[in-house]
Protein backbone atom coordinates (compact mmCIF):
# COMPACT_ATOMS: atom_id res chain seq x y z
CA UNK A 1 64.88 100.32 123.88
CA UNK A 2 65.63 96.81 124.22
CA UNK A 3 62.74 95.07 125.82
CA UNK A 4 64.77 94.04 129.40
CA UNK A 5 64.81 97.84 129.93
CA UNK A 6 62.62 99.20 132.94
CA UNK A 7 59.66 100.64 131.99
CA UNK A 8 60.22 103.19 134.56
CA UNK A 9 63.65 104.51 132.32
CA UNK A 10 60.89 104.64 129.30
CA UNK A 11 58.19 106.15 131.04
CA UNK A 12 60.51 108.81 132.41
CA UNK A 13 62.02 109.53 128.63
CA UNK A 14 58.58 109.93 127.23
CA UNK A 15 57.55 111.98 130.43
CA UNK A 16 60.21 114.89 129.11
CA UNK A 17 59.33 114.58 125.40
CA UNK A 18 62.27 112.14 124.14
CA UNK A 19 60.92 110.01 121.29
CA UNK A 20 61.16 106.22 122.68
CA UNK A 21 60.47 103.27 120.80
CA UNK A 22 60.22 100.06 122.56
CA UNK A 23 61.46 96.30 121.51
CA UNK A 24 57.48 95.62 122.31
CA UNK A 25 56.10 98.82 120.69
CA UNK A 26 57.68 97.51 117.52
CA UNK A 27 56.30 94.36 117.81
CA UNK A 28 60.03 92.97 118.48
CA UNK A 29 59.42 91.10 121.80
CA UNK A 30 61.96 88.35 122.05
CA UNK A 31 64.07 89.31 118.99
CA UNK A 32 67.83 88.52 119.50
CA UNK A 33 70.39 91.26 120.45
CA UNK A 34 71.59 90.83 116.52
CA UNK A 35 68.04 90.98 115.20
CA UNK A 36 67.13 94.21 117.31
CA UNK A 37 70.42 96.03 116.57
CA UNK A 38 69.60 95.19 112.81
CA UNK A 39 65.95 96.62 113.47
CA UNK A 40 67.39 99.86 115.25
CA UNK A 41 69.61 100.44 112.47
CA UNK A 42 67.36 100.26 109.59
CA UNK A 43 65.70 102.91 111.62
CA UNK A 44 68.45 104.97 112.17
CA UNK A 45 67.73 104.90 116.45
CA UNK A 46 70.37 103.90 118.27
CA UNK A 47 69.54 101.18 120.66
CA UNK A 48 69.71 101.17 125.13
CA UNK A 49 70.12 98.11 126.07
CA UNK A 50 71.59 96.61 129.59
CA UNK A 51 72.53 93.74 127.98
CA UNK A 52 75.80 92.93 128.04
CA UNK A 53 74.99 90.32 125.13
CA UNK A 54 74.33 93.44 123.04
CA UNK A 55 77.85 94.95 124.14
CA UNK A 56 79.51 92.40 122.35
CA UNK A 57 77.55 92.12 119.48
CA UNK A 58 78.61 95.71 118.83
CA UNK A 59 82.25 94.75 119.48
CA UNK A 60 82.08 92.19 116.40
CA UNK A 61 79.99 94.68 114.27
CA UNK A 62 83.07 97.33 115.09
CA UNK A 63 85.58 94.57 114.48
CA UNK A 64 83.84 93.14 110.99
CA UNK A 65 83.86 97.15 109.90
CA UNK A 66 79.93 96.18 110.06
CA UNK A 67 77.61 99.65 110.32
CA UNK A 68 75.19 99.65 113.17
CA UNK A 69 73.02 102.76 114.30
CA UNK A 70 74.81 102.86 118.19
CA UNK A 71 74.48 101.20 121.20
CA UNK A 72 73.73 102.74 124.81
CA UNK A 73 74.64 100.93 127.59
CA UNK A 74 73.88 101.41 131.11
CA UNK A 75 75.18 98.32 133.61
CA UNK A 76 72.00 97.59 135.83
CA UNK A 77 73.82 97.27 139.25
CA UNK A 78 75.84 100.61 138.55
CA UNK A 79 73.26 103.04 137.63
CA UNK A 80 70.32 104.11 139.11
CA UNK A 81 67.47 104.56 136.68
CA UNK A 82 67.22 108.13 137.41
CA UNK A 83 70.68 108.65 136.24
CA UNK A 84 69.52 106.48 133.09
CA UNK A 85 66.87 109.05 132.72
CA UNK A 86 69.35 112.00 133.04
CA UNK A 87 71.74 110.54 130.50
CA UNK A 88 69.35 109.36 127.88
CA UNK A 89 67.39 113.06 127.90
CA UNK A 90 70.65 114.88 127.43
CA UNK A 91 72.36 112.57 124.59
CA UNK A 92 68.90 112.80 123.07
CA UNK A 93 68.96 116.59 122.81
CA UNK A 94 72.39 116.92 122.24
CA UNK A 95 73.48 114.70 119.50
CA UNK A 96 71.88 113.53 115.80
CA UNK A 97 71.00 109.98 115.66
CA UNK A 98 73.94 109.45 113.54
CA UNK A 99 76.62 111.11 115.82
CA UNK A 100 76.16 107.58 117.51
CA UNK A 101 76.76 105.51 114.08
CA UNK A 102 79.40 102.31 114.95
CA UNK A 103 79.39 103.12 118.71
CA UNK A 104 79.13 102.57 121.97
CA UNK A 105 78.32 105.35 124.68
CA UNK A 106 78.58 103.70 128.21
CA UNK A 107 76.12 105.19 130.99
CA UNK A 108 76.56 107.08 132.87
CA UNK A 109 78.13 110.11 131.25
């Protein structure tokens, strides 16, 4: 999760078993979009954001044929967090980490 997230989206996740890491759990507070999609990566989690910072970052990762782990993107005004919830359970269950590899899944489904 990047750390702009609500907690409530992260709270919910962990509430139904998905496997969340946080910006801030990681001790990655205040890391740039480039430093935390580098971070996700290396872990092999692809990373929510609602950051449309991030969204463009992956668009020059895609372009430069540069790998990245996934991005999730939910626009804050046009999703509820529920629906963030929802979404975040189901791609969690239903795909491998790597399904997501050099991509970028817009919310909601």
């Amino acid at each position: 999760m990047d750390e702009n997230v609500p907690r409530a989206i992260t709270v919910g996740l962990r509430l139904r078993g998905v496997d969340v890491l946080t910006a801030q759990d990681d001790g990655r507070k205040g890391f740039p979009d480039p430093l935390l999609l580098d971070r996700a990566t290396e872990l092999g989690r692809p990373l929510f954001s609602q950051d449309e910072d991030l969204l463009a970052e992956a668009q020059r990762r895609q372009t430069e044929g540069i790998f990245f782990a996934g991005v999730l993107y939910a626009h804050q005004l046009h999703v509820t967090i529920g629906a963030c919830v929802r979404d975040l359970q189901l791609i969690a269950e239903a795909m491998e980490p790597g399904e997501l590899a050099n991509r970028v899944e817009f919310l909601p489904l």
